[in-house]
Protein backbone atom coordinates (compact mmCIF):
# COMPACT_ATOMS: atom_id res chain seq x y z
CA UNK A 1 49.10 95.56 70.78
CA UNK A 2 45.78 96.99 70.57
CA UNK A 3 43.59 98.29 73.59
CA UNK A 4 40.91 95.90 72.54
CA UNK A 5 43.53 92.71 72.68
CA UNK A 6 44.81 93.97 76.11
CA UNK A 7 41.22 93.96 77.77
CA UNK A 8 40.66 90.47 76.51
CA UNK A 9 44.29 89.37 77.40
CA UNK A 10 43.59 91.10 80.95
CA UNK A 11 39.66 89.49 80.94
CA UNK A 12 41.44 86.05 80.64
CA UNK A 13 43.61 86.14 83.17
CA UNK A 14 40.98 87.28 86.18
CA UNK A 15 38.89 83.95 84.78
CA UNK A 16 41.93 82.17 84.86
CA UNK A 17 43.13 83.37 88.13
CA UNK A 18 39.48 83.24 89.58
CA UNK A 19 38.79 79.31 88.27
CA UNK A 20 41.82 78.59 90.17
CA UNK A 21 40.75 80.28 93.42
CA UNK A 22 37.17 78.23 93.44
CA UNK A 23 39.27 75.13 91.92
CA UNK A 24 42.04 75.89 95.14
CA UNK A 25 38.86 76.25 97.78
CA UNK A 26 37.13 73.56 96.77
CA UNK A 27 39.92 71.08 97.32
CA UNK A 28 40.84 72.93 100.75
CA UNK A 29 37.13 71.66 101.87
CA UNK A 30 37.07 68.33 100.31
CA UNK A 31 40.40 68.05 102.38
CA UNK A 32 38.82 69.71 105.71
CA UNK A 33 35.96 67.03 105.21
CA UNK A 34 38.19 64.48 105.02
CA UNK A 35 40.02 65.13 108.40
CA UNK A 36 37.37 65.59 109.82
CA UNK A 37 35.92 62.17 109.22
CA UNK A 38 39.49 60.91 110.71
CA UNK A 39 39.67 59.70 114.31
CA UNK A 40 40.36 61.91 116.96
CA UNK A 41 44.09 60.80 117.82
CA UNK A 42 44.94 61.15 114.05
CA UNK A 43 43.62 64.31 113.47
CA UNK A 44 45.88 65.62 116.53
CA UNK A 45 48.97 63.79 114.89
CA UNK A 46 48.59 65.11 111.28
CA UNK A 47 47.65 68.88 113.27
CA UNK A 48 50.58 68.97 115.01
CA UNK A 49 52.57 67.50 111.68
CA UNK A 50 51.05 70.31 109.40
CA UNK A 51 51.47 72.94 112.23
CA UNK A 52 55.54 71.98 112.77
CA UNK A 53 55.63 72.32 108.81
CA UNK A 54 54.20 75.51 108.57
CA UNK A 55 56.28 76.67 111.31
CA UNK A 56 59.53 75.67 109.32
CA UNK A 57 58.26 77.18 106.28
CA UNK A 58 57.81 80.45 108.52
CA UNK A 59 60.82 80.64 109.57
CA UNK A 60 62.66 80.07 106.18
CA UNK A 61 60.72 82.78 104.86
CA UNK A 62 61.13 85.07 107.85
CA UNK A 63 65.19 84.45 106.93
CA UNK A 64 65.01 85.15 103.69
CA UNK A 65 62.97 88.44 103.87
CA UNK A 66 64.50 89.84 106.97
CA UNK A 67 66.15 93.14 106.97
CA UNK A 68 70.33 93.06 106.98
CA UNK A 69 71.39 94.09 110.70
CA UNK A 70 73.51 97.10 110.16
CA UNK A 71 77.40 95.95 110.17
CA UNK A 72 78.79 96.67 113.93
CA UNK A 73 81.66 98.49 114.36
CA UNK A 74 85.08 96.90 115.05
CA UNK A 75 85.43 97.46 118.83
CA UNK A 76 88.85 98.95 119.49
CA UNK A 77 90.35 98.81 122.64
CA UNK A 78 90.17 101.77 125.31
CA UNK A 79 92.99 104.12 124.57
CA UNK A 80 94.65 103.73 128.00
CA UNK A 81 95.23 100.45 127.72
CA UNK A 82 96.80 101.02 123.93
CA UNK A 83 99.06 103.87 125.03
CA UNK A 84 100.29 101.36 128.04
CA UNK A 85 101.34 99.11 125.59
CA UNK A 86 102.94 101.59 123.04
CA UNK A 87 105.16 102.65 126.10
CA UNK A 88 106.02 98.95 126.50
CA UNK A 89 107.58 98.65 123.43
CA UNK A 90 109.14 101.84 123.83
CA UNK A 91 111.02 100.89 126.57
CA UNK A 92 111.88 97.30 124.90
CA UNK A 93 113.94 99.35 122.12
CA UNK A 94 111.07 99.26 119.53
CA UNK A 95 110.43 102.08 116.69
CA UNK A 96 107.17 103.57 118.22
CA UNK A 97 107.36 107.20 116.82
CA UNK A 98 104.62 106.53 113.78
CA UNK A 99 101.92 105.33 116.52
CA UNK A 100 102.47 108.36 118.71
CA UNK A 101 102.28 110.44 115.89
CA UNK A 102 98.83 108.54 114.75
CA UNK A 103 97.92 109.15 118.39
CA UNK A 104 99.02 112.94 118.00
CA UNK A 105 97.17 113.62 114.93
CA UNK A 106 93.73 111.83 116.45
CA UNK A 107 93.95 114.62 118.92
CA UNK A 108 95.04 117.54 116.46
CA UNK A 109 92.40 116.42 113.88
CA UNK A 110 89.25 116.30 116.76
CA UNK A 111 90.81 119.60 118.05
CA UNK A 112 89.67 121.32 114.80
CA UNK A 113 86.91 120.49 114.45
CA UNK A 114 87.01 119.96 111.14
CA UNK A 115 85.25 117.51 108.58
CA UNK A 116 87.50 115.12 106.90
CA UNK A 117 86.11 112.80 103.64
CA UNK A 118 88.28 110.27 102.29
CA UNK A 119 88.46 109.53 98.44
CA UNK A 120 89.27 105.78 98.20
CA UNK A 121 89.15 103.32 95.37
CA UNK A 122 91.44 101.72 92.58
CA UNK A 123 93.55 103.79 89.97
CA UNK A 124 91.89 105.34 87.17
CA UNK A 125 88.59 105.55 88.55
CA UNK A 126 88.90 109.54 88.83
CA UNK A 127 89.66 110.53 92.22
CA UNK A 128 91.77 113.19 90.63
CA UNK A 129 89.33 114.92 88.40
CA UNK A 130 86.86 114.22 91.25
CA UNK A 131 88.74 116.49 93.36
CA UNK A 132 88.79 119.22 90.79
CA UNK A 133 85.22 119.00 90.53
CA UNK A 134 84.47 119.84 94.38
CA UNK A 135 86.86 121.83 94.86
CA UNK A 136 87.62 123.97 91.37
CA UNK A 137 90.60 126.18 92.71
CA UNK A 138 91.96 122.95 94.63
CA UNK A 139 94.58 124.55 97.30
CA UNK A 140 96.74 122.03 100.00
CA UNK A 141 95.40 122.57 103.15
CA UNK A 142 97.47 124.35 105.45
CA UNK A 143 97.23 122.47 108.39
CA UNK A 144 98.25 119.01 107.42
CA UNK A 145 100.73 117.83 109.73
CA UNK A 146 101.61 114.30 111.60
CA UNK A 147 100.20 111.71 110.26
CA UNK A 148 100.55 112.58 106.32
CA UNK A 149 102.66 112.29 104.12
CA UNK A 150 103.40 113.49 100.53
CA UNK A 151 101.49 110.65 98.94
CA UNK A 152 97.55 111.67 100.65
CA UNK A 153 97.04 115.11 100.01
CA UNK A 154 94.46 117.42 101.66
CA UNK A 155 92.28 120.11 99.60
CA UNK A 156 89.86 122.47 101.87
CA UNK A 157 86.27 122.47 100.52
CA UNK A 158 82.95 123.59 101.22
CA UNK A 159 80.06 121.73 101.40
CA UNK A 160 76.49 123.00 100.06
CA UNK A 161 75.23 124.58 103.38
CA UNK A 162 78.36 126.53 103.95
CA UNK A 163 80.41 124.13 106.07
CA UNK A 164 84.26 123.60 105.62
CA UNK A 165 85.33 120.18 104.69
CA UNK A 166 88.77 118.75 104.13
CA UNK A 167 88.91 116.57 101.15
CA UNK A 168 92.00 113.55 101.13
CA UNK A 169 93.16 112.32 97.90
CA UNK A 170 94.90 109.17 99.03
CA UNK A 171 96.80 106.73 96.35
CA UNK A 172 94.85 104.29 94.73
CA UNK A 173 94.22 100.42 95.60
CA UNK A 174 95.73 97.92 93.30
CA UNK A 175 98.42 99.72 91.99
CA UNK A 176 101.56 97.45 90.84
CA UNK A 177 104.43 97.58 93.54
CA UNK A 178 101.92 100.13 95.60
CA UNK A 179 101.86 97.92 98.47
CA UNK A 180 102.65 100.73 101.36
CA UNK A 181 101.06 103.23 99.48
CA UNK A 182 98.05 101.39 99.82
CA UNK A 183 98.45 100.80 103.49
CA UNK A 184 98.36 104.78 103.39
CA UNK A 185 95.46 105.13 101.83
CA UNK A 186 93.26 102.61 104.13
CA UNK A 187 95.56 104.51 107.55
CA UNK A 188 93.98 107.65 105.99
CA UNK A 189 90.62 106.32 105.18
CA UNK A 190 90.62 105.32 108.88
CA UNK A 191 91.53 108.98 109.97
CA UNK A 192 88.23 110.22 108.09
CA UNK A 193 85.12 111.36 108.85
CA UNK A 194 83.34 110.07 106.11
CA UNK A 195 84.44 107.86 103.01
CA UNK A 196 83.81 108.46 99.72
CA UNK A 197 84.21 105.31 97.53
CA UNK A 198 84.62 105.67 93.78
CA UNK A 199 84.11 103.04 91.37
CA UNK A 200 83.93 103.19 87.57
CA UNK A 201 81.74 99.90 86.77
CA UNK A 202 80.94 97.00 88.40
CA UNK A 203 82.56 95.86 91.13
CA UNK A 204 85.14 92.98 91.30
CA UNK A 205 85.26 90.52 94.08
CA UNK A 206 88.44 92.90 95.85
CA UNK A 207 86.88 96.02 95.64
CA UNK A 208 83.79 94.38 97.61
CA UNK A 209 86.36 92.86 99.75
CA UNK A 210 87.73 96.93 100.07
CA UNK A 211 84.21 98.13 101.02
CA UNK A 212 83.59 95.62 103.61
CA UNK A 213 86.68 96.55 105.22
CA UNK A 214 85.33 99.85 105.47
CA UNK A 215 81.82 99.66 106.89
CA UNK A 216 83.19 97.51 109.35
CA UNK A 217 84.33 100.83 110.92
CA UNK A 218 80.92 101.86 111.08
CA UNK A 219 81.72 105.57 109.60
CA UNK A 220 79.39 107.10 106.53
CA UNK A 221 80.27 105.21 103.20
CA UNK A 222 78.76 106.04 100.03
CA UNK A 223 79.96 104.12 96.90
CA UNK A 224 80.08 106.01 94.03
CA UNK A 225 79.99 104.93 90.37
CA UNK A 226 82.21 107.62 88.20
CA UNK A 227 81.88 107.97 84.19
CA UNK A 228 77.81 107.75 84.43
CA UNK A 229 77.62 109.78 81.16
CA UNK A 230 79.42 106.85 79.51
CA UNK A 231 76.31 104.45 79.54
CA UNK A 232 73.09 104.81 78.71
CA UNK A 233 70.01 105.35 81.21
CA UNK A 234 69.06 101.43 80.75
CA UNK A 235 72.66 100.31 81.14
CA UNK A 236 73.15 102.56 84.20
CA UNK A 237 70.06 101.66 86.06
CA UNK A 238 71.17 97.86 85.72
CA UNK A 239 74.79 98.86 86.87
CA UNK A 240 73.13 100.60 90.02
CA UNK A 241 71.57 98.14 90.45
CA UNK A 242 74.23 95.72 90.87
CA UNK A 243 76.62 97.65 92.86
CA UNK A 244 73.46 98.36 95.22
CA UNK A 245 73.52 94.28 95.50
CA UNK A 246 77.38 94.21 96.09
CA UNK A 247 76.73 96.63 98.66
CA UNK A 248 73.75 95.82 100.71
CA UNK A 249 74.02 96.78 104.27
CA UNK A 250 77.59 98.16 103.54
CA UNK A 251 77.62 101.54 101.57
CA UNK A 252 74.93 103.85 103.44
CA UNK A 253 74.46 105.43 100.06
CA UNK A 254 74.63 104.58 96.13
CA UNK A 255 75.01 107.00 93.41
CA UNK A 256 76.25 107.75 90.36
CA UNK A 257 77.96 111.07 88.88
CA UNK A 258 80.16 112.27 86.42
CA UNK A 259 83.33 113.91 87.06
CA UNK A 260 84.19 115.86 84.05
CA UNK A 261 87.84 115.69 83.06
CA UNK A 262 89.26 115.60 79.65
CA UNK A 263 88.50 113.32 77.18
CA UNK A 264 90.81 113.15 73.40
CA UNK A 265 88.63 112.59 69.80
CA UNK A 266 89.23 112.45 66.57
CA UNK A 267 87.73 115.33 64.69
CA UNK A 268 86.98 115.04 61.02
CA UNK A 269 87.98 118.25 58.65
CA UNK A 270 86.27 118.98 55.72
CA UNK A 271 89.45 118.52 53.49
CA UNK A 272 89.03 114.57 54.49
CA UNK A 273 91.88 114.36 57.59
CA UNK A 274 91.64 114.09 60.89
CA UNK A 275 93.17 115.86 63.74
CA UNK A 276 93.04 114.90 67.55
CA UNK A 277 91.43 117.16 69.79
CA UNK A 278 91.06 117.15 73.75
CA UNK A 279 87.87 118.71 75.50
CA UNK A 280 86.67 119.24 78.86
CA UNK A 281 83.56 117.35 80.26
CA UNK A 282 81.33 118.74 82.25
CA UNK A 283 80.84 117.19 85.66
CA UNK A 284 77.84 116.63 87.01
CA UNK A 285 78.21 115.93 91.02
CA UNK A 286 75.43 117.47 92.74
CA UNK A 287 73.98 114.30 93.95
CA UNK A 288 77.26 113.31 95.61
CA UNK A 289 77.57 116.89 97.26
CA UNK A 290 73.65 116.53 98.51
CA UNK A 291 74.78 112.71 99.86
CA UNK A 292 77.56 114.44 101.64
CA UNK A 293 75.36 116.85 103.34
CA UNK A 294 73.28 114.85 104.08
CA UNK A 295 75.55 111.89 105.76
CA UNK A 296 77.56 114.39 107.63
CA UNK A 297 74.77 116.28 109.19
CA UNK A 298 75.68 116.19 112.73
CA UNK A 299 78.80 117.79 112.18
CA UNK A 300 82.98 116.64 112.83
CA UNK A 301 81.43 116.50 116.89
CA UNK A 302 78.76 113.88 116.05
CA UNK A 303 81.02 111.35 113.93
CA UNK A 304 84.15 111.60 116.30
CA UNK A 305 83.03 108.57 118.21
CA UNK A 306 83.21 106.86 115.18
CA UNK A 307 86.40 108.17 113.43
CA UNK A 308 88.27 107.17 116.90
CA UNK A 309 87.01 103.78 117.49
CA UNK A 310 88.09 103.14 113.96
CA UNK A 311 92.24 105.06 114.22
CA UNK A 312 91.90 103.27 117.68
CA UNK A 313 91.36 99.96 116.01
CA UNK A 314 93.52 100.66 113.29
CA UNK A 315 96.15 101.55 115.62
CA UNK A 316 95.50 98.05 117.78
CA UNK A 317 96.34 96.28 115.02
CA UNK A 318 99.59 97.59 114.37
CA UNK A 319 100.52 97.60 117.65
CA UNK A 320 100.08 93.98 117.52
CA UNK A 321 102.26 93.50 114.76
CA UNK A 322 105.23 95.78 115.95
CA UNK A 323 104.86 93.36 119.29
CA UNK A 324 104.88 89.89 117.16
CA UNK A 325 108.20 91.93 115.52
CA UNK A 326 110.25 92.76 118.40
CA UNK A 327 108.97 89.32 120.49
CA UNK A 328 110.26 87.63 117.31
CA UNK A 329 113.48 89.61 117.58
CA UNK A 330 114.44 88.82 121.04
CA UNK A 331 113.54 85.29 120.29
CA UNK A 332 116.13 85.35 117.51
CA UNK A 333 118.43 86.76 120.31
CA UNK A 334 117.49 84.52 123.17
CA UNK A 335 117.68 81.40 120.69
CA UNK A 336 121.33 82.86 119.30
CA UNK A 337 122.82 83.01 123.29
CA UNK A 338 121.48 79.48 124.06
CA UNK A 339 123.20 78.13 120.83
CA UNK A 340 126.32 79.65 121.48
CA UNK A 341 126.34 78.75 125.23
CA UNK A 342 125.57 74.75 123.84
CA UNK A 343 128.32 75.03 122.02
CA UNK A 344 130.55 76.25 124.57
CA UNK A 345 129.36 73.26 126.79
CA UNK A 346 129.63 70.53 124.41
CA UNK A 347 133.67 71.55 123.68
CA UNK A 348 133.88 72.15 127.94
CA UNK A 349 132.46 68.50 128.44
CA UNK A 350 134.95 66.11 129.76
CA UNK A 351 133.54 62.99 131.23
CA UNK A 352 131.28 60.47 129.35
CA UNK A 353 128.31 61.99 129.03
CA UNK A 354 128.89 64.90 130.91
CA UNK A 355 127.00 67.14 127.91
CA UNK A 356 124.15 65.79 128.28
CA UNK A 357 123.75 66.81 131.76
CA UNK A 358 124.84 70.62 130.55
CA UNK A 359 122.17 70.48 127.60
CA UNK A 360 119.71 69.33 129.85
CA UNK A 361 120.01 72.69 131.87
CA UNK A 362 120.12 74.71 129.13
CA UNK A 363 117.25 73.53 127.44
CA UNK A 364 115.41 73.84 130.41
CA UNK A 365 116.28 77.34 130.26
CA UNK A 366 115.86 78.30 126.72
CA UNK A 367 112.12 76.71 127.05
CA UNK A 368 111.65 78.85 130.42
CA UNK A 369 112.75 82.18 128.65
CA UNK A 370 110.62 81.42 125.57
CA UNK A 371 108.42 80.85 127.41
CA UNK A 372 108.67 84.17 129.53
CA UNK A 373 108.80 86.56 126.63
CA UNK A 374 105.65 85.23 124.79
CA UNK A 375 103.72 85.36 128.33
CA UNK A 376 102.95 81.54 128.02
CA UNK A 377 102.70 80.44 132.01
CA UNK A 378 104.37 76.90 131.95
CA UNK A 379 104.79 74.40 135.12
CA UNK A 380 109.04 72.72 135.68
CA UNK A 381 106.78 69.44 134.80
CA UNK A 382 105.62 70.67 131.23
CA UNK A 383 109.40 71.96 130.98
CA UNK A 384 110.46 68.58 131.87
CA UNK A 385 108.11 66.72 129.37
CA UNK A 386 109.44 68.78 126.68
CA UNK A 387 112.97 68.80 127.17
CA UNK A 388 112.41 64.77 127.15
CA UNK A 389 110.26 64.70 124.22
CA UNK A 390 112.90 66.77 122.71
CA UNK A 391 115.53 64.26 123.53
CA UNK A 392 113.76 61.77 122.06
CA UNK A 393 113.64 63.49 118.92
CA UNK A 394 116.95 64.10 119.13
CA UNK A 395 117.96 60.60 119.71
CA UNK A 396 115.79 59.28 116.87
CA UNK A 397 117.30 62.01 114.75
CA UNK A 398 120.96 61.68 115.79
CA UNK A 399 122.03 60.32 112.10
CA UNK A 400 120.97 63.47 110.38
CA UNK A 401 122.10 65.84 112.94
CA UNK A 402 125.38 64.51 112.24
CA UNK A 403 124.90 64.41 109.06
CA UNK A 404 123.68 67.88 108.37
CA UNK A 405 126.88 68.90 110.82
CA UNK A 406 129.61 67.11 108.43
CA UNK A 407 127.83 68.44 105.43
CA UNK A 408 128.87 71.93 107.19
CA UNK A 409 132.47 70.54 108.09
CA UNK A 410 132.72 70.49 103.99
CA UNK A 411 131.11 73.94 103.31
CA UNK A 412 132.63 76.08 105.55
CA UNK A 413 136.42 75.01 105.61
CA UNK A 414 136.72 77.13 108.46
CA UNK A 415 135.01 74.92 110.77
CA UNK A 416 137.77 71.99 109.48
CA UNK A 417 140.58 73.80 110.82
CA UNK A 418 139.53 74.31 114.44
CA UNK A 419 140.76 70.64 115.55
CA UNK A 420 138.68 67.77 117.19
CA UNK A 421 135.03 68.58 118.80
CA UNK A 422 133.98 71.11 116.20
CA UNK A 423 131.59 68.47 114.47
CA UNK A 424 130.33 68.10 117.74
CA UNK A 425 129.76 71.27 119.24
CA UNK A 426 128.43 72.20 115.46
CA UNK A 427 125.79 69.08 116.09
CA UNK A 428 124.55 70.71 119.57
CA UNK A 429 124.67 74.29 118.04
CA UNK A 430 122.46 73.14 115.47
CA UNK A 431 119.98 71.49 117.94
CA UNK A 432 119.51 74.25 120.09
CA UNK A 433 118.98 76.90 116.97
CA UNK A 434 116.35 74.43 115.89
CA UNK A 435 114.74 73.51 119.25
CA UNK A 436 114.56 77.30 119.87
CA UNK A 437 113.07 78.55 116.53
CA UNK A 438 110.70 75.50 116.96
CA UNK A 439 109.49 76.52 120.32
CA UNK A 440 109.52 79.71 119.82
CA UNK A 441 107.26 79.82 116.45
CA UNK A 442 104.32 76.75 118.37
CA UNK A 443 104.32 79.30 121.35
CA UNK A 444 103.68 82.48 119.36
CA UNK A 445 100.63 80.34 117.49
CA UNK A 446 99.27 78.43 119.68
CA UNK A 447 99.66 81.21 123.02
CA UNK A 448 101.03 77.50 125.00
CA UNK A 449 103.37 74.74 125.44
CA UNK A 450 101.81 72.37 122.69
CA UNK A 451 104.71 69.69 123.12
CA UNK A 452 103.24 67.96 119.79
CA UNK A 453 103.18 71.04 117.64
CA UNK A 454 107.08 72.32 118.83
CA UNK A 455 108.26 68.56 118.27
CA UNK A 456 107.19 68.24 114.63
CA UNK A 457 108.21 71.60 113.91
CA UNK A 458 111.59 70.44 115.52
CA UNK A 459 111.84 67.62 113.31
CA UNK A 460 111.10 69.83 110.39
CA UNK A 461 114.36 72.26 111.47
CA UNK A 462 116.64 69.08 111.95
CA UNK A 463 116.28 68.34 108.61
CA UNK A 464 116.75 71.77 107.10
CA UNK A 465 119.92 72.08 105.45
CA UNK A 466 119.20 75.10 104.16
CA UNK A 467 122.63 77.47 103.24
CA UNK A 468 121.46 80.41 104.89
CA UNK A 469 121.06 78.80 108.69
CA UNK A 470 123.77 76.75 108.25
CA UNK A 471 126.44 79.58 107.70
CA UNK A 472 124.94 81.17 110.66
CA UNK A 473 125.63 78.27 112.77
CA UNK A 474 128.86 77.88 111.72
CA UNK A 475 129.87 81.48 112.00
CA UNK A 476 128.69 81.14 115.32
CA UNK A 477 130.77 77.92 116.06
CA UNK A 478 133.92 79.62 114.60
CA UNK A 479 133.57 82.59 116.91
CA UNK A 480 132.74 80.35 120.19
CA UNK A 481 135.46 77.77 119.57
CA UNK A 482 137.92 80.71 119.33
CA UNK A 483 137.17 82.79 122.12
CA UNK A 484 137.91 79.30 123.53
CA UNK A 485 140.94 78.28 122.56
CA UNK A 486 142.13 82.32 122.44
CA UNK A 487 140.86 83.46 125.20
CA UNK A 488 141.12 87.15 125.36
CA UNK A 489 144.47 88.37 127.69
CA UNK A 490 144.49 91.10 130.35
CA UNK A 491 147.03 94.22 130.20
């Protein structure tokens, strides 16, 4: 287009755009002329409409153009408090060497003072040649000890102003079967300093999932997009541009580099044939090394606060779930002894409806010791109301009891050969396995005695005739029933 065509393309518009200014103002007083003719009362009602209105439309606008609030950090609990309850399980018998050591190497890792940068992201997105880049003669580092293992290693580094830096290659996300590796890789991303998260395109709706995760720690982020030399300057600026919209108020920084590596070609010859031919790219990382600098500023001292709270709150969590394990655990053993002892009182049981009175106790006991282990405080009357509404159920569902029991009689021959009773002491060891595991799963859920939630879940077990549970039980039965009728003889 010509210069003359743009003027008068340009001269247009400012009439156009001025015509509707006068046309806009001259409407606004025709309308101010109008209210004002109105009466009094209705001018106040159609203010105070308009003024509500424009309020609203305020607001909306204030929401939409607001600044993100920077992500707080997962609070973690106070370390006291966590070591407490690491010596808990301890003394209950549960595995609790791999938190101490996390615990150890928090200590080890703050006593050197040392920068630590994570390299996370999905396989084939170059952590590898990434790590050649920064650090060209790559060497382990030499103090890597508790909490690592062979599959995050550590290279020493140096960033641009001098300072040491330990770099951790941990596996990549996403990998088939890579399950526990990956839990390595986020247990050492939470050990870091700073996190370096490498991309190479856009991002899919896990990876944003990955970097949320992250930030919530609160620790220096920067998402980096590998391979930039593999797009053009239009196509990379758009990229950018949507992995700075996946990452709004997560990532504190987002770049792009290359790099390097090897890349294989086919090479033409001047006879006509081909011949492959691998070459080295050049990387090109200086904007990453200047983020770096620039993000860990305040030194290893300044971002411990935040590299605790976040192995602290890593650590919480798996505390948690080595405490759901061994509560789950002694609830398989609590629920096993009550079985066994139901079993051993429905073959004792003499007069007419002698049993029931034994049951009764001992499901008043197997509900208080549930109870008990998953710190649930329960009152003899919400004992009471179960153990009825549990007898109900039981009553209602005496047909398939019995009929999951003689199903057994016919699977396990064993059970057949005992003599009379077996079918039902089998019946009463299958109640109390499934009153137990029922109880026992509603109070680690729920945190209380939700009689509803435990009854249908009863009801549920009852009906299970599934192999596996059943040849429990009746291994179970077979054991109790001969310790009764053998008992054991003295020297």
């Amino acid at each position: 287009m010509s210069r003359r065509l743009r003027l008068l393309f340009t001269a247009l518009a400012l009439a156009a755009l001025l015509w509707l200014l006068f046309a806009a103002a001259e409407r606004a007083l025709a309308l101010a002329q109008r209210f004002l003719a109105l009466p009094a009362w209705l001018q106040w009602t159609l203010g105070g409409v308009l003024a509500v209105f424009a309020a609203a439309a305020l607001t909306v606008l204030w929401w939409l153009l607001r600044p993100r609030r920077r992500r707080r950090p997962v609070t973690a609990p106070d370390r006291g408090s966590l070591e407490q309850r690491i010596g808990q399980l301890r003394e209950r018998g549960a595995d609790t060497g791999a938190l101490a050591m996390e615990l150890g190497e928090l200590d080890r890792r703050r006593a050197s003072a040392r920068i630590y940068v994570a390299l996370f992201g999905e396989i084939s997105t170059g952590k590898s040649s990434l790590i050649r880049a920064l650090v060209p003669h790559a060497q382990l580092a030499s103090d890597v000890r508790g909490g690592t293992t062979r599959d995050v290693a550590h290279y020493d580094g140096t960033l641009p102003d001098g300072r040491p830096v330990v770099l951790a290659d941990v596996p990549g996300s996403r990998e088939s079967g890579g399950e526990a590796r990956e839990t390595l890789a986020r247990e050492e991303a939470l050990r870091a300093h700073a996190v370096v998260y490498l991309c190479a395109g856009d991002l899919s709706r896990g990876q944003v999932d990955e970097l949320r995760w992250l930030a919530d720690f609160g620790k220096p982020l920067l998402l980096v997009l590998n391979k930039a030399d593999q797009w053009s300057s239009i196509e990379l600026e758009s990229l950018l541009n949507r992995l700075r919209q996946h990452s709004r108020g997560i990532a504190s920084t987002v770049l792009a580099i290359s790099a390097g590596g090897s890349e294989r070609y086919q090479r033409h010859l001047a006879d006509g044939s081909t011949e492959s031919v691998e070459r080295r790219r050049q990387p090109a990382i200086g904007t990453l090394l200047q983020a770096l600098d620039r993000v860990t500023a305040v030194g290893a001292e300044g971002l411990e606060g935040l590299r605790e709270n976040a192995v602290l709150a890593g650590l919480h969590q798996r505390t948690g779930s080595l405490e759901a394990q061994t509560r789950a655990a002694e609830a398989e053993r609590i629920v096993r002894k009550y079985a066994r002892r139901a079993i051993v009182g429905a073959m004792a049981a003499v007069a007419p409806g002698s049993d029931l009175v034994i049951q009764g106790v001992l499901a008043t006991g197997l509900t208080r010791a549930l109870a008990e282990l998953y710190g649930v405080k329960v009152s003899d009357v919400q004992i009471d109301d179960f153990v009825q509404q549990a007898r109900l159920t039981l009553r209602t569902g005496s047909s398939i009891v019995l009929a999951v029991a003689g199903n057994a009689l016919k699977a396990f021959p064993g059970l057949g050969t005992l003599g009379g009773g077996v079918l039902h002491a089998f019946a009463y060891a299958l109640i109390f396995d499934s009153m137990g595991r029922a109880l026992a799963a509603s109070l680690a859920e729920r945190q209380a005695l939700d009689q509803d939630d435990a009854g249908a879940r009863l009801k549920e077990l009852l009906a299970d005739a599934g192999s596996s549970r059943l040849r429990q039980l009746a291994t179970l039965t077979i054991d109790a029933v001969r310790e009764r009728n053998d008992p054991p003889t003295g020297p």
